[in-house]
PDB file of N, CA and C in Angstrom:
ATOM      1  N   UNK A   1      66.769 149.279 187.997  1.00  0.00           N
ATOM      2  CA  UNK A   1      65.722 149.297 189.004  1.00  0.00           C
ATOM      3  C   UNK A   1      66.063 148.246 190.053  1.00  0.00           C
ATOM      4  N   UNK A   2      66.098 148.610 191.345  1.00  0.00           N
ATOM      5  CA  UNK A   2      66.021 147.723 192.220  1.00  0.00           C
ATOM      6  C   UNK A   2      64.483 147.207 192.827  1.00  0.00           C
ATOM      7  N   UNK A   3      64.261 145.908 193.657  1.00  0.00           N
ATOM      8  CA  UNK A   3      63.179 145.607 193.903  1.00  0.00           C
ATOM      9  C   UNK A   3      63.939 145.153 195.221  1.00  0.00           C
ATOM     10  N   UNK A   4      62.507 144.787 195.965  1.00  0.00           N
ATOM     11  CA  UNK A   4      62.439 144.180 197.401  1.00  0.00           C
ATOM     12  C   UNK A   4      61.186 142.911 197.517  1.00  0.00           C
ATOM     13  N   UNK A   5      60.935 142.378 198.143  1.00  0.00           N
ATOM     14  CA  UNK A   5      59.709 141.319 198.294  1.00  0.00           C
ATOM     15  C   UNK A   5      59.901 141.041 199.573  1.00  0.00           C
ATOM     16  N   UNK A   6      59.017 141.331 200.544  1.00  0.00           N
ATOM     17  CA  UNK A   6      58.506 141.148 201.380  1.00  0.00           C
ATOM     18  C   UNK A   6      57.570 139.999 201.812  1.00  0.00           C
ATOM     19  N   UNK A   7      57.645 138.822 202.578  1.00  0.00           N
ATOM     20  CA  UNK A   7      56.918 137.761 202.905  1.00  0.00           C
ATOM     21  C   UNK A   7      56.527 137.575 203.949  1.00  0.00           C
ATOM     22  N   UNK A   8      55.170 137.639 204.250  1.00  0.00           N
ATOM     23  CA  UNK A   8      54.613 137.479 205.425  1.00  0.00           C
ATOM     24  C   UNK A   8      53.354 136.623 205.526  1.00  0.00           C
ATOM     25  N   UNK A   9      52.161 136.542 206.796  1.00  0.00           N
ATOM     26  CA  UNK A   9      51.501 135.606 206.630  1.00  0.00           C
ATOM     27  C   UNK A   9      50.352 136.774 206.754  1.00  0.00           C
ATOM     28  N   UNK A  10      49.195 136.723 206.586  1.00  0.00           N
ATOM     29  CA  UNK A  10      48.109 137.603 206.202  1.00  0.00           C
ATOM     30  C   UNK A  10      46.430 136.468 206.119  1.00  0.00           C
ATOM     31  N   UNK A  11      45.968 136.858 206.188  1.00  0.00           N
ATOM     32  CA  UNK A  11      44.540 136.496 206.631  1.00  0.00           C
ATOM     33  C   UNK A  11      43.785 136.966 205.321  1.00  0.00           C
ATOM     34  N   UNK A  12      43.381 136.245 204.307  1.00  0.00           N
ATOM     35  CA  UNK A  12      43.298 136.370 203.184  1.00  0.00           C
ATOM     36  C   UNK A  12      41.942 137.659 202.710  1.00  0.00           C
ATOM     37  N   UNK A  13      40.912 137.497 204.057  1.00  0.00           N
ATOM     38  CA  UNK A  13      39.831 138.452 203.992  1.00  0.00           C
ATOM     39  C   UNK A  13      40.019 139.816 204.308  1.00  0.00           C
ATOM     40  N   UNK A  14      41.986 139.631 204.861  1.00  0.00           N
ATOM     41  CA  UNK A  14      42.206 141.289 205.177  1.00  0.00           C
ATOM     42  C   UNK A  14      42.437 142.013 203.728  1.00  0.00           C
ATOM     43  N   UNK A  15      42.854 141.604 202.469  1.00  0.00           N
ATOM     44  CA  UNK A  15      43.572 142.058 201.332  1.00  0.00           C
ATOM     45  C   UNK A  15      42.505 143.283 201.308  1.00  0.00           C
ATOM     46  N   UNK A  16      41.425 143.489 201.375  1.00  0.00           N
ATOM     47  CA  UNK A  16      40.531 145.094 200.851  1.00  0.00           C
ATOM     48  C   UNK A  16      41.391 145.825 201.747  1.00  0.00           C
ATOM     49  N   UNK A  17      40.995 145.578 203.287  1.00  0.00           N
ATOM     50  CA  UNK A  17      41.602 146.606 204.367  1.00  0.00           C
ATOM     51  C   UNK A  17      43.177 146.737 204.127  1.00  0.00           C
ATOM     52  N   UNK A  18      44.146 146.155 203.644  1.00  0.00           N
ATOM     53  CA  UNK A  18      45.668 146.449 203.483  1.00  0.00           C
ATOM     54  C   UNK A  18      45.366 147.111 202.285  1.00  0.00           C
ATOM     55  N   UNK A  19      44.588 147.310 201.372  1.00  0.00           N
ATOM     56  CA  UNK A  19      45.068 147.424 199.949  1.00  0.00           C
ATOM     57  C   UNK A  19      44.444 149.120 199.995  1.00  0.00           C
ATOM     58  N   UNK A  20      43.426 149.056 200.911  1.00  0.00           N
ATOM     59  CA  UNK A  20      43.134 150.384 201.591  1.00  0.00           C
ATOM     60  C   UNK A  20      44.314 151.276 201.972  1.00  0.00           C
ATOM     61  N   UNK A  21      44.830 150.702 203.605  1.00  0.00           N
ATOM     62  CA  UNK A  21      45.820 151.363 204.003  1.00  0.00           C
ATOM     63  C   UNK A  21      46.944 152.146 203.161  1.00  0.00           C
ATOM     64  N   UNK A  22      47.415 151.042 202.142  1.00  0.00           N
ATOM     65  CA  UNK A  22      48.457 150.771 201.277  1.00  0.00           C
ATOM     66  C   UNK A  22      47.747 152.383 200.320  1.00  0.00           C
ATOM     67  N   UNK A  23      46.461 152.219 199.580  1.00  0.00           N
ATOM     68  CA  UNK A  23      46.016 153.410 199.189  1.00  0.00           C
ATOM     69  C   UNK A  23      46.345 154.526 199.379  1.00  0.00           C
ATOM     70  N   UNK A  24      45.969 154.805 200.570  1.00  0.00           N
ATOM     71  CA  UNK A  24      45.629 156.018 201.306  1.00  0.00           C
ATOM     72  C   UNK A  24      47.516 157.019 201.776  1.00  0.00           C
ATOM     73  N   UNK A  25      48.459 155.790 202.067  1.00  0.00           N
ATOM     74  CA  UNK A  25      49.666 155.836 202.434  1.00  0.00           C
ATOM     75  C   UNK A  25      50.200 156.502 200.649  1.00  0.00           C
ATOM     76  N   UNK A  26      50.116 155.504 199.964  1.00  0.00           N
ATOM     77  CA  UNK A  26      50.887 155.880 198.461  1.00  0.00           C
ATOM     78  C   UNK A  26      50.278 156.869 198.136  1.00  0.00           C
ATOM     79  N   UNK A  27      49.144 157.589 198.116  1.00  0.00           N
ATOM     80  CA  UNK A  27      48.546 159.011 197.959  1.00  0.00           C
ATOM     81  C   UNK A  27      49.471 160.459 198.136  1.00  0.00           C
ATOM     82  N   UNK A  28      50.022 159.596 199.368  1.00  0.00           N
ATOM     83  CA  UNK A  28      51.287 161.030 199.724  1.00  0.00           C
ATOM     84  C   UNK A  28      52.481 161.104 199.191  1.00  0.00           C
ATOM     85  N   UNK A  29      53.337 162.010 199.782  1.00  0.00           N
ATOM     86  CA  UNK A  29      54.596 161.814 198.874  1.00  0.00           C
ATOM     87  C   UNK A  29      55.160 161.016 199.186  1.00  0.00           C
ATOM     88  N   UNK A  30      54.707 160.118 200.326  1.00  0.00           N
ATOM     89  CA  UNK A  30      55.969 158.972 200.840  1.00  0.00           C
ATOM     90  C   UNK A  30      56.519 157.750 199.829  1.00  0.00           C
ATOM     91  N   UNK A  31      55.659 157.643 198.861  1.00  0.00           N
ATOM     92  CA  UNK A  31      56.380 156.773 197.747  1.00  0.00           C
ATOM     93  C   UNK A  31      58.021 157.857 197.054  1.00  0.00           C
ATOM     94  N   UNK A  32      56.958 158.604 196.829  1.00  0.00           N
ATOM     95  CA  UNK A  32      58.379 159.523 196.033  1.00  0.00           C
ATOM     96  C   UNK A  32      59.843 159.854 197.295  1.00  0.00           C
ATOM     97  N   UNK A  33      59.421 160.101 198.272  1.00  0.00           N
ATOM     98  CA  UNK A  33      60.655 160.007 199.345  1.00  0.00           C
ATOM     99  C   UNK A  33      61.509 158.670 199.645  1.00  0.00           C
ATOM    100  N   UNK A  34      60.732 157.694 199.620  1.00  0.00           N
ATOM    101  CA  UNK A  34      61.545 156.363 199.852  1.00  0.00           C
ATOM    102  C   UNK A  34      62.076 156.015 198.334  1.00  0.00           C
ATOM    103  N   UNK A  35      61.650 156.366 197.480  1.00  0.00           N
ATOM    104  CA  UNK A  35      62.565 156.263 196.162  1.00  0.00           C
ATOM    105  C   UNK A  35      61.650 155.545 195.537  1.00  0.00           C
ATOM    106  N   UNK A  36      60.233 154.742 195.666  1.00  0.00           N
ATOM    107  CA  UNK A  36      59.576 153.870 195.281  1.00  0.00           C
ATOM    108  C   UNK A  36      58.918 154.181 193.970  1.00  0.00           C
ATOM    109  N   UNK A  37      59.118 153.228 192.829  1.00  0.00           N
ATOM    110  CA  UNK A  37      58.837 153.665 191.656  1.00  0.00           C
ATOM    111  C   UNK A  37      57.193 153.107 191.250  1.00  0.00           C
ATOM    112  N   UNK A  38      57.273 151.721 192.195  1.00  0.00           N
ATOM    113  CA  UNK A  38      55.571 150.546 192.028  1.00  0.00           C
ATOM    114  C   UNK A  38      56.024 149.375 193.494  1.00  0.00           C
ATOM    115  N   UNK A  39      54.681 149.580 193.757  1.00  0.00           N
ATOM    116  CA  UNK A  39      54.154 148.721 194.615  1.00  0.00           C
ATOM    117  C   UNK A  39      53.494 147.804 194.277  1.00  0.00           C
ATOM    118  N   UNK A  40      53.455 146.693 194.661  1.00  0.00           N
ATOM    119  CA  UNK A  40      52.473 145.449 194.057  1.00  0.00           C
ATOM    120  C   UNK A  40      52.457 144.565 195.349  1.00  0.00           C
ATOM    121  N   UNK A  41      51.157 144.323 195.575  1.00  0.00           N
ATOM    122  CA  UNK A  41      50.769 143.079 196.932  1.00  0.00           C
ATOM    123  C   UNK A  41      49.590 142.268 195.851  1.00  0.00           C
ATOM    124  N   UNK A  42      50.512 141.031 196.446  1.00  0.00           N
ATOM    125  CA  UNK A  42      49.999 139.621 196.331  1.00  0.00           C
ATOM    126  C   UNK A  42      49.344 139.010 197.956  1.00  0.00           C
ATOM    127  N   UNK A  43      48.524 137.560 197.475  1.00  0.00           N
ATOM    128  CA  UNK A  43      48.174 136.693 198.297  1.00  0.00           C
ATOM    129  C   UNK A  43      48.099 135.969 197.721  1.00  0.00           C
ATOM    130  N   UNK A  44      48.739 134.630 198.777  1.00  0.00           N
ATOM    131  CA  UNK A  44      48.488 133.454 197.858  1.00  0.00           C
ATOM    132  C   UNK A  44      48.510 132.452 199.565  1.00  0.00           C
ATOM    133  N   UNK A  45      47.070 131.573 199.403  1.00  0.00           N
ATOM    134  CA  UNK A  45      47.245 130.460 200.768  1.00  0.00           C
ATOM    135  C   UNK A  45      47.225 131.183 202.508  1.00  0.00           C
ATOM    136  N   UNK A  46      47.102 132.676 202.371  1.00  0.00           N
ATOM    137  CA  UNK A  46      47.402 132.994 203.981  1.00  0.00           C
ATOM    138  C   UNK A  46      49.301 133.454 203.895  1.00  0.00           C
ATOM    139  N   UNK A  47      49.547 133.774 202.430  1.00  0.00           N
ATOM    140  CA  UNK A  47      50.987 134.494 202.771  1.00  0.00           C
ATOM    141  C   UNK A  47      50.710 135.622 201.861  1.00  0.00           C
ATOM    142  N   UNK A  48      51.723 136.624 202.864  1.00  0.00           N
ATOM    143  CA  UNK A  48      51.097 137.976 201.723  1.00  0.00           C
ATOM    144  C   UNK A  48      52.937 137.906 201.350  1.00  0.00           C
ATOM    145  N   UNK A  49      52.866 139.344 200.369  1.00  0.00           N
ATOM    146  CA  UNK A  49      53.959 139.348 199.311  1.00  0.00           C
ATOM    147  C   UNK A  49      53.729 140.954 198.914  1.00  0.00           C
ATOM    148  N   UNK A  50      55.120 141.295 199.532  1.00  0.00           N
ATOM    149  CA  UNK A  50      54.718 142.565 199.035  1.00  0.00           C
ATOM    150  C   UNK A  50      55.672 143.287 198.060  1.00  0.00           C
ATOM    151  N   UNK A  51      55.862 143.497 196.691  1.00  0.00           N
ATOM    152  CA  UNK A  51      56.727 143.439 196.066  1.00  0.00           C
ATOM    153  C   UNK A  51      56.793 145.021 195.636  1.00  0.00           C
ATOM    154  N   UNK A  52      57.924 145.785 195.785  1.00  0.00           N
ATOM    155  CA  UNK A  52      58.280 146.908 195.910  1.00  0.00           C
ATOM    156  C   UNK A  52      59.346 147.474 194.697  1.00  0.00           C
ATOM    157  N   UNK A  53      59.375 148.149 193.945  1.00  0.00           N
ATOM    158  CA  UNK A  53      60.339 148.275 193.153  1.00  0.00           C
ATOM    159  C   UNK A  53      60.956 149.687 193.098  1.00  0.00           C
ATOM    160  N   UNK A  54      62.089 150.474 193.098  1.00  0.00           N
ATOM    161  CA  UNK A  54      62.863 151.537 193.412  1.00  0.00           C
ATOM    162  C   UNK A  54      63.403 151.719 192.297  1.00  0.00           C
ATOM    163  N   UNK A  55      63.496 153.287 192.073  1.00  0.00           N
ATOM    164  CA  UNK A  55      64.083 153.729 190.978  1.00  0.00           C
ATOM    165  C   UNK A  55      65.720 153.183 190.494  1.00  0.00           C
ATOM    166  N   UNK A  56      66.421 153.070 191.954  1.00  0.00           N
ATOM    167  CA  UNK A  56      68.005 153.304 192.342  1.00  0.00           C
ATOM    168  C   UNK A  56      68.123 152.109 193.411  1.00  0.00           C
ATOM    169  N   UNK A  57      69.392 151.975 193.339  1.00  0.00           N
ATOM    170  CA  UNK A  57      69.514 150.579 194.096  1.00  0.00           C
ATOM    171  C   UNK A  57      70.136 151.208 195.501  1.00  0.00           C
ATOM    172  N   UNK A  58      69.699 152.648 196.064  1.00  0.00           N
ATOM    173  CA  UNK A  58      69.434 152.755 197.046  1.00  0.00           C
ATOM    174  C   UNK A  58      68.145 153.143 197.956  1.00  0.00           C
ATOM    175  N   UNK A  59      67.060 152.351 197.504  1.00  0.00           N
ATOM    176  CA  UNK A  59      66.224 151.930 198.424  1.00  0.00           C
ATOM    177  C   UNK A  59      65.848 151.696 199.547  1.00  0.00           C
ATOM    178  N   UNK A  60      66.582 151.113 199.897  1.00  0.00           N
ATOM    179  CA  UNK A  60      66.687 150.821 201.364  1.00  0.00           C
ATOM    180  C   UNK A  60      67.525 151.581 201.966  1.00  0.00           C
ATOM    181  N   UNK A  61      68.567 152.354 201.598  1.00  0.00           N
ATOM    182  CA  UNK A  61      68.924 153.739 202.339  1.00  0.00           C
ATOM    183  C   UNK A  61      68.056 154.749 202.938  1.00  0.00           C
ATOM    184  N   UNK A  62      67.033 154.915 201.711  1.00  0.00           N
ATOM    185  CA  UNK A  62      65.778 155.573 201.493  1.00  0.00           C
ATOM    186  C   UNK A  62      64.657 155.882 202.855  1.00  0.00           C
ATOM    187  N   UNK A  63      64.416 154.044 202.608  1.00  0.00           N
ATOM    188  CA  UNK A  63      63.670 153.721 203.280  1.00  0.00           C
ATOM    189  C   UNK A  63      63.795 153.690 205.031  1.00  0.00           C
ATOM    190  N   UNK A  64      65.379 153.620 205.535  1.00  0.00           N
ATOM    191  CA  UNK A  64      66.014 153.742 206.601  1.00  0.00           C
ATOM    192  C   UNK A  64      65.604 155.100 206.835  1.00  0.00           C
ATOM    193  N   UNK A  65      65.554 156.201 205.994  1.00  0.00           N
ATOM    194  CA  UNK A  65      65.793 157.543 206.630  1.00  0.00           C
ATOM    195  C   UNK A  65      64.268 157.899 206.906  1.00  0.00           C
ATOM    196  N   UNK A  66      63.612 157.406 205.695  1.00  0.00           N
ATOM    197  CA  UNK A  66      61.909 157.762 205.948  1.00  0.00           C
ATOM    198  C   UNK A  66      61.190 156.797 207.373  1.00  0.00           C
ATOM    199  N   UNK A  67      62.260 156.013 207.897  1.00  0.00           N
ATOM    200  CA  UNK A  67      61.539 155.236 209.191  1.00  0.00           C
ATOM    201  C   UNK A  67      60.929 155.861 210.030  1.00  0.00           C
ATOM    202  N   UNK A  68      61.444 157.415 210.614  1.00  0.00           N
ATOM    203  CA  UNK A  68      60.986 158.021 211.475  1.00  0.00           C
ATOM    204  C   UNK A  68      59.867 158.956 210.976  1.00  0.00           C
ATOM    205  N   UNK A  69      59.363 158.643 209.770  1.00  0.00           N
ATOM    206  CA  UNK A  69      58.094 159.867 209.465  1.00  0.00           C
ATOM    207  C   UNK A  69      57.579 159.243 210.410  1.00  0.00           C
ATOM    208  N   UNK A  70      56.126 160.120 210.587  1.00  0.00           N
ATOM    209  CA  UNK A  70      55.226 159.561 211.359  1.00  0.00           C
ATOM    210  C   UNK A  70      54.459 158.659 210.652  1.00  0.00           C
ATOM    211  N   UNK A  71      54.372 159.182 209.204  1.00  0.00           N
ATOM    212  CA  UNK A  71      53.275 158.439 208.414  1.00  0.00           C
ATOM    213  C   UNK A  71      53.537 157.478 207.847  1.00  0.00           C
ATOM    214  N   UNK A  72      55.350 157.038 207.837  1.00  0.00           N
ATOM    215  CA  UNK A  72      55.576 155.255 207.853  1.00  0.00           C
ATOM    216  C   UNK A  72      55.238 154.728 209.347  1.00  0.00           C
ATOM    217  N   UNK A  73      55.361 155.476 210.227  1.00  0.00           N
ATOM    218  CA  UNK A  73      55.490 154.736 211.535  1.00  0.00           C
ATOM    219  C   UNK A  73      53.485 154.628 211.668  1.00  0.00           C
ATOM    220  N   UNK A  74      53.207 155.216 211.331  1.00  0.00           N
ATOM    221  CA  UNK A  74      51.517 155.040 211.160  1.00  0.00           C
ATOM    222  C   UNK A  74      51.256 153.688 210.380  1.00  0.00           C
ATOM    223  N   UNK A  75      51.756 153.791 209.124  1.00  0.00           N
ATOM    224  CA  UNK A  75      51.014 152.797 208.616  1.00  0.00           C
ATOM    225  C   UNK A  75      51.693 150.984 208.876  1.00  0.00           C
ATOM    226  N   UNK A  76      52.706 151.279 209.560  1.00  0.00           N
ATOM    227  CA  UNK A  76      53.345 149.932 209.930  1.00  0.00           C
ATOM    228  C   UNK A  76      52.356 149.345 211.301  1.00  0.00           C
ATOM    229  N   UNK A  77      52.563 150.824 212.173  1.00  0.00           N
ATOM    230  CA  UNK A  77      51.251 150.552 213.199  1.00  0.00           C
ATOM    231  C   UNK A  77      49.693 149.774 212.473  1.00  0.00           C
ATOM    232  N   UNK A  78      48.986 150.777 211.935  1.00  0.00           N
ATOM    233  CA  UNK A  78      47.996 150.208 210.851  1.00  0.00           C
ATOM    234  C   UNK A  78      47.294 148.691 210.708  1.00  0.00           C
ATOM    235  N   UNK A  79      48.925 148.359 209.872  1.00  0.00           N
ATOM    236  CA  UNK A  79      48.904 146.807 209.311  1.00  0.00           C
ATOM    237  C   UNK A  79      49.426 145.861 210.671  1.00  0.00           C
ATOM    238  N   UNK A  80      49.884 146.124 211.414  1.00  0.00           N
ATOM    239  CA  UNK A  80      50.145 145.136 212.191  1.00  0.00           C
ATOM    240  C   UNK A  80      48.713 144.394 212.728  1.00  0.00           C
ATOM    241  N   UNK A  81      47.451 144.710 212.680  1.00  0.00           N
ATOM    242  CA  UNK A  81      46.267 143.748 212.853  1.00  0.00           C
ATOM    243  C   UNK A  81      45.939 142.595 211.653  1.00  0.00           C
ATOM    244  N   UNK A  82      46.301 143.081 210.467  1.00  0.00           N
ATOM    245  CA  UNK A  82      46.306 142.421 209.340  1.00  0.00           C
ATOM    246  C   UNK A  82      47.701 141.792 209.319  1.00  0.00           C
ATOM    247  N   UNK A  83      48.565 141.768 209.302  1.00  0.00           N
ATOM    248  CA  UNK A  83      49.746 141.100 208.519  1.00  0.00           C
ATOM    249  C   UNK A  83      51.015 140.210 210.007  1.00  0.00           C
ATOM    250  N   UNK A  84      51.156 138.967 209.330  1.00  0.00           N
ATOM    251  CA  UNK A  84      52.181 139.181 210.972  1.00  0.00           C
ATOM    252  C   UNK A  84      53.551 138.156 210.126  1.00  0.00           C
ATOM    253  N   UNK A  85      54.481 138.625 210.971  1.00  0.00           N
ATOM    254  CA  UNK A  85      55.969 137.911 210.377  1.00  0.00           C
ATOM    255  C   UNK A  85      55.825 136.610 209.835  1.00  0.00           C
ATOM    256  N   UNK A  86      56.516 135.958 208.871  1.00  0.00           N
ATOM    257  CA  UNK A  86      56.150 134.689 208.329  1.00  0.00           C
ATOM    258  C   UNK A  86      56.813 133.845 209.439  1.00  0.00           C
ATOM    259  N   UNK A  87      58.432 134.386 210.361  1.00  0.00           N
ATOM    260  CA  UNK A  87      58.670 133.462 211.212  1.00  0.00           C
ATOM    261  C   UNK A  87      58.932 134.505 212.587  1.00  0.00           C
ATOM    262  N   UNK A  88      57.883 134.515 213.567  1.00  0.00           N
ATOM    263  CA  UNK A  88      57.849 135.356 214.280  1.00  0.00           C
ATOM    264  C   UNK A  88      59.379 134.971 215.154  1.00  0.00           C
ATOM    265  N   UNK A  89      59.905 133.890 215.083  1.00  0.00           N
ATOM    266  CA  UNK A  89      61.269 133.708 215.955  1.00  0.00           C
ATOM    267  C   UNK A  89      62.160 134.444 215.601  1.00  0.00           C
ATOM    268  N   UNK A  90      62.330 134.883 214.302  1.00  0.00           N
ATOM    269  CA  UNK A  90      63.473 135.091 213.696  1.00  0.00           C
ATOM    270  C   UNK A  90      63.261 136.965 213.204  1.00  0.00           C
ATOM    271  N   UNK A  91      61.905 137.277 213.034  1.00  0.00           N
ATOM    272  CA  UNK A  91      61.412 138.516 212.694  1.00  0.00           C
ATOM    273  C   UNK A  91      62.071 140.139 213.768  1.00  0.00           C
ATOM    274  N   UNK A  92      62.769 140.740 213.396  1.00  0.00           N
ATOM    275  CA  UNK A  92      62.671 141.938 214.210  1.00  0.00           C
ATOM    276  C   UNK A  92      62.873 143.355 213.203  1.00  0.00           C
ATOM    277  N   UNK A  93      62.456 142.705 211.796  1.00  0.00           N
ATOM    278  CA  UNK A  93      62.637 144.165 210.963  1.00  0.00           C
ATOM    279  C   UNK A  93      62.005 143.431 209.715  1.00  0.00           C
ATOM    280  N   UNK A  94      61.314 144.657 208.643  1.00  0.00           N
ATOM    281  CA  UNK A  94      61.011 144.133 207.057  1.00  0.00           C
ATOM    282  C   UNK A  94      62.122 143.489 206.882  1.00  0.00           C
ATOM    283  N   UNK A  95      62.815 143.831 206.993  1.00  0.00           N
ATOM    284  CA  UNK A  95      64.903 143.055 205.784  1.00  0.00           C
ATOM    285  C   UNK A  95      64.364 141.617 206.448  1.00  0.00           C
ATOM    286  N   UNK A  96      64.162 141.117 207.688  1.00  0.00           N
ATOM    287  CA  UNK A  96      64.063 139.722 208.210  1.00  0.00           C
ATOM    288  C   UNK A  96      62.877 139.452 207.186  1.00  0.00           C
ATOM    289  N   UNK A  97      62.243 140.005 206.372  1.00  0.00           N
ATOM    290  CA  UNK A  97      61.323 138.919 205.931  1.00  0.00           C
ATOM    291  C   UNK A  97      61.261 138.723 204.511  1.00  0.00           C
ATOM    292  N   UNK A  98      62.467 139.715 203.947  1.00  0.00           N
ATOM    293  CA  UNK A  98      62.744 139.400 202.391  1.00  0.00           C
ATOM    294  C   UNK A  98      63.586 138.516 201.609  1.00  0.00           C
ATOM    295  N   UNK A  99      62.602 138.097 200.868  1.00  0.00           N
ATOM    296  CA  UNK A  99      63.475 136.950 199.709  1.00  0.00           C
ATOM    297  C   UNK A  99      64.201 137.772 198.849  1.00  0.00           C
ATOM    298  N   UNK A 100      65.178 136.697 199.216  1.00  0.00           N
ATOM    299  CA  UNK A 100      66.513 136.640 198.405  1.00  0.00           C
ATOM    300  C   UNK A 100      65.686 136.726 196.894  1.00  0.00           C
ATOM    301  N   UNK A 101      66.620 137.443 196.053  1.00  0.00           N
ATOM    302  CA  UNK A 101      66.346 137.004 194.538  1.00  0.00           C
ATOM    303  C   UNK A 101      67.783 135.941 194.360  1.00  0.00           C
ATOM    304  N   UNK A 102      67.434 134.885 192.980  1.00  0.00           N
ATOM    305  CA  UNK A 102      68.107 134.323 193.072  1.00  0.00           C
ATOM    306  C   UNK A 102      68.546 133.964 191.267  1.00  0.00           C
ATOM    307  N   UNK A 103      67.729 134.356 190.728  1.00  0.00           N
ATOM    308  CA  UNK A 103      67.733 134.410 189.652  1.00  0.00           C
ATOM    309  C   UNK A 103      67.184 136.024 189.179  1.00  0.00           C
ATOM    310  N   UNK A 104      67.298 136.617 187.749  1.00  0.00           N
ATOM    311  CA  UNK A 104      66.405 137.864 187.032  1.00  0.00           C
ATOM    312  C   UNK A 104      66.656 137.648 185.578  1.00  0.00           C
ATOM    313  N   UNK A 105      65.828 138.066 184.653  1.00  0.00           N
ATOM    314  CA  UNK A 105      65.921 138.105 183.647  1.00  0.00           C
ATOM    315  C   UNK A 105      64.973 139.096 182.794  1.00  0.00           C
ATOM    316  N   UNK A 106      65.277 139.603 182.192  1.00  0.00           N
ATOM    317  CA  UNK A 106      65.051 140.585 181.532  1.00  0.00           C
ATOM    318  C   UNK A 106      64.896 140.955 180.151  1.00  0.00           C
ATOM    319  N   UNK A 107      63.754 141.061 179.334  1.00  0.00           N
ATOM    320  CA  UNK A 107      63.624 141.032 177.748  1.00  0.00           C
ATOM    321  C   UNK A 107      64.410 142.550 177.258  1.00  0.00           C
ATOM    322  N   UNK A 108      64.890 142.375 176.141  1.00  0.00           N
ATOM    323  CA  UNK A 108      65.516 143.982 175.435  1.00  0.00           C
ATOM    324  C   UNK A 108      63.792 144.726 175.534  1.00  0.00           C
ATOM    325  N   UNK A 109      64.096 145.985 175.271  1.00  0.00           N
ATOM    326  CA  UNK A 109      62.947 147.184 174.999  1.00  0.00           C
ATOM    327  C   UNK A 109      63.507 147.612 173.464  1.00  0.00           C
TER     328      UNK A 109
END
C-alpha cells in the first residue's frame, strides 16, 4: 500500500464543512479511479492533514490523470475557502505540501 499526507493550514471550525465536501466527493467513483483505498483527515492547532492511502504505489499517476474530472476540479475549487497552503511561497500543487515519510513500520498479520 502506498500513502500520501498532505499538510496544510485550516481553520479548525471548518472540519464539519471539509468532512462534508470530502463526503459527498468519496460517494462517487472518484476514490475507486484515483486508486484510493482510505482517506483519513486530521486537525491538530489550525493544521489540517490529510492522509490518503492507495492500493498500488501508483497513486499519484492516478491521481495526475483524474486532475481533469470536473468533480476533482470541483472539489479542490470547494475547499479552497476552508483550507490554504501551509507555505503559500513555496505552494503551487498538493505534491508541494506533502511530508516526506521518513520512517514505517509494520506488525506481521
Amino acid at each position: 500500500m502506498h500513502s500520501t499526507l498532505i499538510v496544510a493550514r485550516m481553520d479548525p471550525g471548518s472540519s464539519a464543512k471539509v468532512a462534508d465536501l470530502f463526503g459527498d466527493f468519496d460517494a462517487t467513483d472518484m476514490p475507486h479511479r484515483m486508486g484510493t483505498r482510505r482517506r483519513q483527515l486530521f486537525s491538530y492547532r489550525g493544521l489540517y492533514f490529510h492522509l490518503q492511502d492507495f492500493d498500488a504505489d501508483n497513486g499519484g499517476e492516478l491521481i495526475e490523470e483524474a486532475k481533469f474530472d470536473p468533480r476533482f476540479i470541483g472539489i479542490s475549487e470547494d475547499l479552497k475557502p476552508f483550507i490554504d497552503a501551509y507555505d503559500p511561497a513555496t505552494w503551487r500543487s498538493p505534491k508541494d505540501a506533502m511530508a516526506e515519510r521518513f520512517y514505517s513500520w509494520e506488525g506481521d498479520r
